[in-house]
N, C-alpha and C. Protein backbone atom coordinates (compact mmCIF):
# COMPACT_ATOMS: atom_id res chain seq x y z
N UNK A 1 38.96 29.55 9.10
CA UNK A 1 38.43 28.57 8.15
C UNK A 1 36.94 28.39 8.35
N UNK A 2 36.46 27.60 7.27
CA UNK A 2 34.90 27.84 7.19
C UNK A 2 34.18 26.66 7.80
N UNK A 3 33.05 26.16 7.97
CA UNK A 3 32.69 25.19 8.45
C UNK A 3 32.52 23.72 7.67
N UNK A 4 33.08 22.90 7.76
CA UNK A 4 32.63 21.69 6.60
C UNK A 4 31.37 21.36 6.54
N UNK A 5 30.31 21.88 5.69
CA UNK A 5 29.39 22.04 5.53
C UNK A 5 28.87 20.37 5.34
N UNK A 6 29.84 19.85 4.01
CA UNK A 6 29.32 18.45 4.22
C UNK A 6 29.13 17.33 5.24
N UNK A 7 30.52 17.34 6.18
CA UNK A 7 30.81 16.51 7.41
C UNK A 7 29.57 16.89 8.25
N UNK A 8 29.36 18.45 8.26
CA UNK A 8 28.18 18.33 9.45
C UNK A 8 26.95 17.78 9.03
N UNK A 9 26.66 18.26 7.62
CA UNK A 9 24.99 17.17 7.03
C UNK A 9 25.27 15.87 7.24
N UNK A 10 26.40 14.96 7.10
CA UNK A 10 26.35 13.72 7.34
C UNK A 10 26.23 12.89 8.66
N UNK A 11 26.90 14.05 9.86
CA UNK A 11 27.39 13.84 11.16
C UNK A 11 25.51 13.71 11.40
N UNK A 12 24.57 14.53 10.65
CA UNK A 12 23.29 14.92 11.02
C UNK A 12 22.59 13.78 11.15
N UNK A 13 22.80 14.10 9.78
CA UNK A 13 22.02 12.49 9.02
C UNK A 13 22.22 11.21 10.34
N UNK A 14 23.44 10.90 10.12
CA UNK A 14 23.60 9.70 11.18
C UNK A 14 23.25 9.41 12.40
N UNK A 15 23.41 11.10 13.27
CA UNK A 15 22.65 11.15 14.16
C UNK A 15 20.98 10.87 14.17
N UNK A 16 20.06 11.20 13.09
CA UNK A 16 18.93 10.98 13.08
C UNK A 16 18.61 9.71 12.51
N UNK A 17 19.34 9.10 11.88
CA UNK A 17 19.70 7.62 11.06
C UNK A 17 19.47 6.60 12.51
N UNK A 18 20.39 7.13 13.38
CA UNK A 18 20.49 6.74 14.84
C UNK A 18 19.44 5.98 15.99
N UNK A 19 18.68 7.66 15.89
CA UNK A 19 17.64 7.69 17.40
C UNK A 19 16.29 7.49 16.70
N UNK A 20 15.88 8.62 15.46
CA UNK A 20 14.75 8.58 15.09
C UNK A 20 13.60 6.69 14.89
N UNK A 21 14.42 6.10 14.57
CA UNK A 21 13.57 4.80 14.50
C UNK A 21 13.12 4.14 16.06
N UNK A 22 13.49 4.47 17.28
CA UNK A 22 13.29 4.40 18.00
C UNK A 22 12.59 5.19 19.03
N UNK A 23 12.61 6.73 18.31
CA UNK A 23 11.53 7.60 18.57
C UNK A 23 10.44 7.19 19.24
N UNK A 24 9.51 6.87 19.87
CA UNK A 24 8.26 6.93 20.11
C UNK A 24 7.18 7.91 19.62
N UNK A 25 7.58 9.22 18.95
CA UNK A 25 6.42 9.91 18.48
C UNK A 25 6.78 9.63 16.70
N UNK A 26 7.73 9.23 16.58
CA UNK A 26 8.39 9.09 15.10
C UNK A 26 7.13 7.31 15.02
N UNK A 27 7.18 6.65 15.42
CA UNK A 27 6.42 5.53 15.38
C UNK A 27 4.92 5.45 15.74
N UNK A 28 4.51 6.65 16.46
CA UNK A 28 3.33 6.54 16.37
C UNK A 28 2.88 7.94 15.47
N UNK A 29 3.62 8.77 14.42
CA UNK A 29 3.29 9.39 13.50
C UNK A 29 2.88 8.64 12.01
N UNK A 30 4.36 7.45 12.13
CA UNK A 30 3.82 6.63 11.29
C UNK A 30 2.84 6.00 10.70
N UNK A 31 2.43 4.98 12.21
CA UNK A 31 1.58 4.38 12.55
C UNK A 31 0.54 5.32 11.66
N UNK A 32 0.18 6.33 12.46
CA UNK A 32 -0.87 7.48 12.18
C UNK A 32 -1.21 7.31 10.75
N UNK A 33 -0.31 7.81 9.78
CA UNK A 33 0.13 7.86 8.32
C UNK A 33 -0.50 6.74 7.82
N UNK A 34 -0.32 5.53 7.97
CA UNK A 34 -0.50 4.25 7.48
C UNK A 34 -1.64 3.95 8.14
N UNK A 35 -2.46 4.31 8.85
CA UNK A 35 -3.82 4.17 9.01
C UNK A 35 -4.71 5.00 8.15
N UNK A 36 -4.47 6.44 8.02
CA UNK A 36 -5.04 7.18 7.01
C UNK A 36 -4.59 6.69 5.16
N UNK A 37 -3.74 6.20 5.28
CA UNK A 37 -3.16 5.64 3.51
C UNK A 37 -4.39 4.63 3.67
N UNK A 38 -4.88 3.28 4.83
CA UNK A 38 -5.39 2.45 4.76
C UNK A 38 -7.08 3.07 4.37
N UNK A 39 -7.36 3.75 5.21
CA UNK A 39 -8.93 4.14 5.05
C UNK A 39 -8.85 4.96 3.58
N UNK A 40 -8.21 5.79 3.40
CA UNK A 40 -8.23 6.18 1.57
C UNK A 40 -8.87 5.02 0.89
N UNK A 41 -7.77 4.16 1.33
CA UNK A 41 -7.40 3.02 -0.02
C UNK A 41 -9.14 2.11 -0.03
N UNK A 42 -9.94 2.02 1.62
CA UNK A 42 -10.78 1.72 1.64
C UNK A 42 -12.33 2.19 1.22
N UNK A 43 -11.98 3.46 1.25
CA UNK A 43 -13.03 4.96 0.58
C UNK A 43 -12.98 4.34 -0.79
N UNK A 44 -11.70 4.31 -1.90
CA UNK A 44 -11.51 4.27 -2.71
C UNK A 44 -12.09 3.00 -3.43
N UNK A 45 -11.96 2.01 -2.42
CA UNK A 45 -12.59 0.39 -2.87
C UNK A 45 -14.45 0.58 -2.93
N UNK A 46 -14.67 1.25 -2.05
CA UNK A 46 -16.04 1.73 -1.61
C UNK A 46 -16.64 2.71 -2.81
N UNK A 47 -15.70 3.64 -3.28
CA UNK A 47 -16.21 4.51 -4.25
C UNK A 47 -16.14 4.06 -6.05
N UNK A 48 -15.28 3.43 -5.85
CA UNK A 48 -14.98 2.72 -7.72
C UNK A 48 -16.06 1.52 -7.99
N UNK A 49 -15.79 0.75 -6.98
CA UNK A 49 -16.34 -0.69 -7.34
C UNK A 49 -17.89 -1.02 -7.48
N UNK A 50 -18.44 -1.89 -8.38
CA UNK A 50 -19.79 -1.99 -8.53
C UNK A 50 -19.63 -3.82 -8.77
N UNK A 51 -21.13 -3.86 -9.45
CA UNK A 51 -21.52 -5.41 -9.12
C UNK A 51 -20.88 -6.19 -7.76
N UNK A 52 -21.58 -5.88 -6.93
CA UNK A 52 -21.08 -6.70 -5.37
C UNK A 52 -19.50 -6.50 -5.34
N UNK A 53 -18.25 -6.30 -6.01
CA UNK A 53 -16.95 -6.22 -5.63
C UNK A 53 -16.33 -5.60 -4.40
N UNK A 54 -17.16 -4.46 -4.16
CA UNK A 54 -16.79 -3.67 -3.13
C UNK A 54 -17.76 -4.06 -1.70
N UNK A 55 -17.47 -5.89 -1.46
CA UNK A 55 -18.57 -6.50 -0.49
C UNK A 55 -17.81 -5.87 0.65
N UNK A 56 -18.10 -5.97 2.10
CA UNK A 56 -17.20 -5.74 3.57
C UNK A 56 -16.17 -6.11 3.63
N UNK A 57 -16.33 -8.08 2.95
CA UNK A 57 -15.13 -8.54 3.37
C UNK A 57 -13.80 -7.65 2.44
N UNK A 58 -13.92 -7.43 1.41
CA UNK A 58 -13.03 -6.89 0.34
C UNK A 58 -12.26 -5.52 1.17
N UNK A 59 -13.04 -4.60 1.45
CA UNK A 59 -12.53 -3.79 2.00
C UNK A 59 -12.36 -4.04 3.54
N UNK A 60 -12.91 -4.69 4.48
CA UNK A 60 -12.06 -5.20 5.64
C UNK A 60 -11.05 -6.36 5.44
N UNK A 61 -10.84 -6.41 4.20
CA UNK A 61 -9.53 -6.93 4.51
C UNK A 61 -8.33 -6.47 3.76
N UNK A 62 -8.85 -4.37 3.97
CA UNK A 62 -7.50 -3.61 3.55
C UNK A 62 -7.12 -3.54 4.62
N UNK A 63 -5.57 -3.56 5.07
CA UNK A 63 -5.27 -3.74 6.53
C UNK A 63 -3.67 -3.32 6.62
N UNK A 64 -3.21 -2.97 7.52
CA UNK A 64 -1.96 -2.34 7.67
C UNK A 64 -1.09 -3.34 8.73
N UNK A 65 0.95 -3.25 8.13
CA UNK A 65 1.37 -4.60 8.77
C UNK A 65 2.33 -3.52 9.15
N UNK A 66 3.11 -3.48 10.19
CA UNK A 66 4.59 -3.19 10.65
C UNK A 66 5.29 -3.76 9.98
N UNK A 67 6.28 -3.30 9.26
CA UNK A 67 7.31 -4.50 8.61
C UNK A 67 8.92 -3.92 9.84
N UNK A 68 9.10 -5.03 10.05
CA UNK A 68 10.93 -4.85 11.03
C UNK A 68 11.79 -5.29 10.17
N UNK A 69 12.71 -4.78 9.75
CA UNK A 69 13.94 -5.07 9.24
C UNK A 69 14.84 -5.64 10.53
N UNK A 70 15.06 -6.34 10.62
CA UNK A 70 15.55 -7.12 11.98
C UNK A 70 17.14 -6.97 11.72
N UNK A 71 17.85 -7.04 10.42
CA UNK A 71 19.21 -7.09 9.76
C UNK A 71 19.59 -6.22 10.02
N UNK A 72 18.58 -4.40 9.99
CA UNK A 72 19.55 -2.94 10.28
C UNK A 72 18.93 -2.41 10.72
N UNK A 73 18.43 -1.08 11.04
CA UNK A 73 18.17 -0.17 11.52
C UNK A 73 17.90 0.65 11.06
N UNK A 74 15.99 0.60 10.47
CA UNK A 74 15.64 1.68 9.56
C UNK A 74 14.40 2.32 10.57
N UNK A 75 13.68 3.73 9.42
CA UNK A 75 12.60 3.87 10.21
C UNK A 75 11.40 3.19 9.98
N UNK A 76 10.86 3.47 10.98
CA UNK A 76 9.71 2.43 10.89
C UNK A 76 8.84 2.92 9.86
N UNK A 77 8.61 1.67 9.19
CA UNK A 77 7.68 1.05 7.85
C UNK A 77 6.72 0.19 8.03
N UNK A 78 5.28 0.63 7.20
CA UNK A 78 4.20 0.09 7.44
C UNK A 78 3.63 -0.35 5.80
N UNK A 79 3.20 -1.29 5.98
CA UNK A 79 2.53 -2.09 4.76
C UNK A 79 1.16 -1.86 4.76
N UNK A 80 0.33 -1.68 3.65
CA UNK A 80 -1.23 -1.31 3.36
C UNK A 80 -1.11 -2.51 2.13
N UNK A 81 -2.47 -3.40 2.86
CA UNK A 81 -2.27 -4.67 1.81
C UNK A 81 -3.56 -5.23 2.16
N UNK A 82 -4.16 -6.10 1.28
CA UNK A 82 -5.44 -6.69 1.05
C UNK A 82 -5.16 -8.28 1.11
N UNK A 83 -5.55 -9.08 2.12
CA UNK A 83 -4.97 -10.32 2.31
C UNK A 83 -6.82 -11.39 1.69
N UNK A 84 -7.50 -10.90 0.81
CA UNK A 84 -8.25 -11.09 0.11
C UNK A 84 -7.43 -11.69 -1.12
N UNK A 85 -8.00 -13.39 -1.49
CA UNK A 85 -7.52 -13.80 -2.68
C UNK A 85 -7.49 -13.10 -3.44
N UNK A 86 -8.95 -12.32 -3.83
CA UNK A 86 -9.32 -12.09 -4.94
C UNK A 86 -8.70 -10.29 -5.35
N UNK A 87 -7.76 -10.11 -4.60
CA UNK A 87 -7.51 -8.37 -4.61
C UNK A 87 -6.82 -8.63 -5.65
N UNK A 88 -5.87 -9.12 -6.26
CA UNK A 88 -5.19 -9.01 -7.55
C UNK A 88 -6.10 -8.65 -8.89
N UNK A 89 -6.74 -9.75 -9.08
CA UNK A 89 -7.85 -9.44 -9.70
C UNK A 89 -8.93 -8.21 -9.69
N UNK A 90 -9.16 -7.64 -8.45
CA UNK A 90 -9.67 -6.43 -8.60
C UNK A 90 -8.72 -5.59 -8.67
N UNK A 91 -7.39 -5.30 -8.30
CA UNK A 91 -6.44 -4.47 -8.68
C UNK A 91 -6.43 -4.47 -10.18
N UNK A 92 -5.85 -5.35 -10.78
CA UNK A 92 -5.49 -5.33 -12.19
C UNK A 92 -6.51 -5.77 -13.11
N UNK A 93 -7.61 -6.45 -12.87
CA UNK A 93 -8.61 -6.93 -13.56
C UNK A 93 -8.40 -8.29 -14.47
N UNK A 94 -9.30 -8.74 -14.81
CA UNK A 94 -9.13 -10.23 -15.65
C UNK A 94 -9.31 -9.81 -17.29
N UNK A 95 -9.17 -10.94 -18.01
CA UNK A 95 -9.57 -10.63 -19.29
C UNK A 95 -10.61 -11.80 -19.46
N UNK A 96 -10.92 -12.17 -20.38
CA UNK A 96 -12.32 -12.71 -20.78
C UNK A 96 -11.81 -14.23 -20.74
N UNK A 97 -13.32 -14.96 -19.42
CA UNK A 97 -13.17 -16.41 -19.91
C UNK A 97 -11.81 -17.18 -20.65
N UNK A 98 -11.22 -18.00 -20.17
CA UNK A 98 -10.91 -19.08 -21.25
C UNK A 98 -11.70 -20.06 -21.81
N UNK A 99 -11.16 -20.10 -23.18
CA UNK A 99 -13.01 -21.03 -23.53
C UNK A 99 -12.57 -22.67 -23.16
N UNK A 100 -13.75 -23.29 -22.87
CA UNK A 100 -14.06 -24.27 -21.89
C UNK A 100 -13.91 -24.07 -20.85
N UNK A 101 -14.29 -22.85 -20.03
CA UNK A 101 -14.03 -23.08 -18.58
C UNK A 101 -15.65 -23.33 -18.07
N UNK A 102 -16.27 -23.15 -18.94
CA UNK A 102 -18.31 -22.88 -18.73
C UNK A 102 -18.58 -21.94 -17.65
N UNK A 103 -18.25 -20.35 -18.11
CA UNK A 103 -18.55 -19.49 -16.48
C UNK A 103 -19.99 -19.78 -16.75
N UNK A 104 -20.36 -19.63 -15.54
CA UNK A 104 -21.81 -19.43 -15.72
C UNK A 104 -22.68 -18.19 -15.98
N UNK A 105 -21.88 -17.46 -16.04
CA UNK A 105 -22.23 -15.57 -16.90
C UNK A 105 -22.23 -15.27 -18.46
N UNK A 106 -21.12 -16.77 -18.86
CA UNK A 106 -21.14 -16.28 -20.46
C UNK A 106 -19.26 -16.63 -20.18
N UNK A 107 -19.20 -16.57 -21.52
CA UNK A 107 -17.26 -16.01 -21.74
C UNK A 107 -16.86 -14.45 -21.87
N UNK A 108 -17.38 -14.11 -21.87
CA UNK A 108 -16.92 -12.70 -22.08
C UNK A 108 -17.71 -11.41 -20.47
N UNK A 109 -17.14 -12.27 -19.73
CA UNK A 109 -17.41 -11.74 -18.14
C UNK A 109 -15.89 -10.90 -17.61
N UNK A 110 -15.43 -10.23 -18.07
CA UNK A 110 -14.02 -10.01 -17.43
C UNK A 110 -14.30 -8.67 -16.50
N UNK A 111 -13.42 -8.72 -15.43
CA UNK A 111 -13.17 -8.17 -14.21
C UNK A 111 -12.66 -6.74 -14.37
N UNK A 112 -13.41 -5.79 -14.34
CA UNK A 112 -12.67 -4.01 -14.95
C UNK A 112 -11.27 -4.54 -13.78
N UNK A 113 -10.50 -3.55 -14.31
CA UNK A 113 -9.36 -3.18 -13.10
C UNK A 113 -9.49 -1.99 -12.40
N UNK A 114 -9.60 -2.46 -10.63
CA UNK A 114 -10.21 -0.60 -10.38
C UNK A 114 -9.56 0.13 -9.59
N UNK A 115 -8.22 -0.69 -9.72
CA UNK A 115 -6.69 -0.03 -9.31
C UNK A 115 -6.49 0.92 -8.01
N UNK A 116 -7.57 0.39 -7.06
CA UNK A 116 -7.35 0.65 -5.54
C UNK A 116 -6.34 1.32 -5.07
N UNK A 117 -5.10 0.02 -5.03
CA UNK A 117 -3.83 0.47 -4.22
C UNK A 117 -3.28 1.70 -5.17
N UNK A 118 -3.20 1.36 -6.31
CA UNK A 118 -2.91 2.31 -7.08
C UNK A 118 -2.82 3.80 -7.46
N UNK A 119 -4.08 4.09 -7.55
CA UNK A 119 -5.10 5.09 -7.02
C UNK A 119 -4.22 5.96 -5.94
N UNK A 120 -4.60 5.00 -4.51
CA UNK A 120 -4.27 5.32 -3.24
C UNK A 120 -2.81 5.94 -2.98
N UNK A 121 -1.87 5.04 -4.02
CA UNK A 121 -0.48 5.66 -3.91
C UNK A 121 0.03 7.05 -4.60
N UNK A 122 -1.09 7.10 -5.73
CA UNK A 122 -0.74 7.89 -6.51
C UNK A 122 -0.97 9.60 -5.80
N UNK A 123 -2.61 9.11 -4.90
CA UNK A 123 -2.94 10.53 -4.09
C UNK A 123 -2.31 10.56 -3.07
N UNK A 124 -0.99 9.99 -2.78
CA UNK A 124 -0.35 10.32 -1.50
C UNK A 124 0.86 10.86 -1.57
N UNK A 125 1.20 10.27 -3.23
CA UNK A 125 2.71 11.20 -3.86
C UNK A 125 3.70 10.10 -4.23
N UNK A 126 3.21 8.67 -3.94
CA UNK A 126 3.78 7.54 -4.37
C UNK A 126 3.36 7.26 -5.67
N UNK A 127 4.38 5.79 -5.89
CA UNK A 127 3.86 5.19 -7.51
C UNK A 127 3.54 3.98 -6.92
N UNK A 128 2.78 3.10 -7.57
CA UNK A 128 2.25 1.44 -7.72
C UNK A 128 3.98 1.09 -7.66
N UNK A 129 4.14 0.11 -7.00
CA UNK A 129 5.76 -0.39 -7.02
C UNK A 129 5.45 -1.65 -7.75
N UNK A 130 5.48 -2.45 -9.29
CA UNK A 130 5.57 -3.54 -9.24
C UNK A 130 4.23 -3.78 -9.45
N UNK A 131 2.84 -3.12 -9.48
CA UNK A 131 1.60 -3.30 -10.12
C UNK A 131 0.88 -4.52 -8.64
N UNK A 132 1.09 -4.17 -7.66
CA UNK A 132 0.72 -5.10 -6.76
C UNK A 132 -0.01 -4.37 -6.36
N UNK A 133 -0.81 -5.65 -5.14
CA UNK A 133 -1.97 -5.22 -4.54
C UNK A 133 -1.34 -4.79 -2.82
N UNK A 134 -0.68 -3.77 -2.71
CA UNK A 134 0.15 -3.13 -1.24
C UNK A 134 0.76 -2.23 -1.76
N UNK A 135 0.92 -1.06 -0.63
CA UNK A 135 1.69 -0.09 -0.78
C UNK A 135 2.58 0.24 0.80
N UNK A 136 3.97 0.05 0.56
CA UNK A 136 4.90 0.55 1.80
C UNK A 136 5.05 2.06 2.12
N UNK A 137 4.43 2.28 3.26
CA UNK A 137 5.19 3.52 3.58
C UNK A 137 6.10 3.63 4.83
């Protein structure tokens, strides 16, 4: 008889389902990964943006989080996220004044969108999840 081809891919799977998140080179490959997604995403803030948007603080505060699933046992996942109020707004951009707000530029000042994270996910082989300002890997 032949080999159960499926039982052994699954027996695999589980085995690496298993150990790999606890890996030590599996977590600091990650790690690795999600530091290079972060500096892209920061090149990228650096290379699009004009009128003062692309100040230090904006891009030092693209920054990478460990996320733990504490409930199961996955591999390790890292967050690339901008803890800057104003990153939504440069992600997706504004539209013009509401009238009576008196900007002091005029009403018709709106914010391009210069789709950073976006961008960033797209050159790595990801999509924007949800049009936010973070990307999980």
């Amino acid at each position: 008889m032949g080999v159960d081809r499926t039982r052994l891919r699954v027996e695999i799977e589980n085995e690496i389902r298993e150990k790999a998140p606890e890996d030590p080179d599996v977590k600091r490959q990650t790690r690795e990964f999600a530091l290079e997604v972060r500096d892209y995403a920061r090149m990228r803030a650096l290379q699009d943006m004009d009128r003062g948007y692309a100040t230090g603080h904006f891009v030092e505060s693209i920054q990478i989080q460990r996320l733990r699933r504490w409930w199961r046992k996955t591999m390790p996942n890292w967050r690339i996220f901008s803890d800057d109020p104003k990153s939504h707004m440069l992600e997706d951009g504004t539209g013009d004044d509401a009238p009576g707000t008196h900007s002091p530029w005029g009403r018709f000042t709106p914010t391009p969108a210069y789709h950073t994270f976006a961008k960033t996910a797209f050159h790595f082989g990801g999509t924007p999840d949800g049009g936010v300002d973070e990307i999980e890997v």
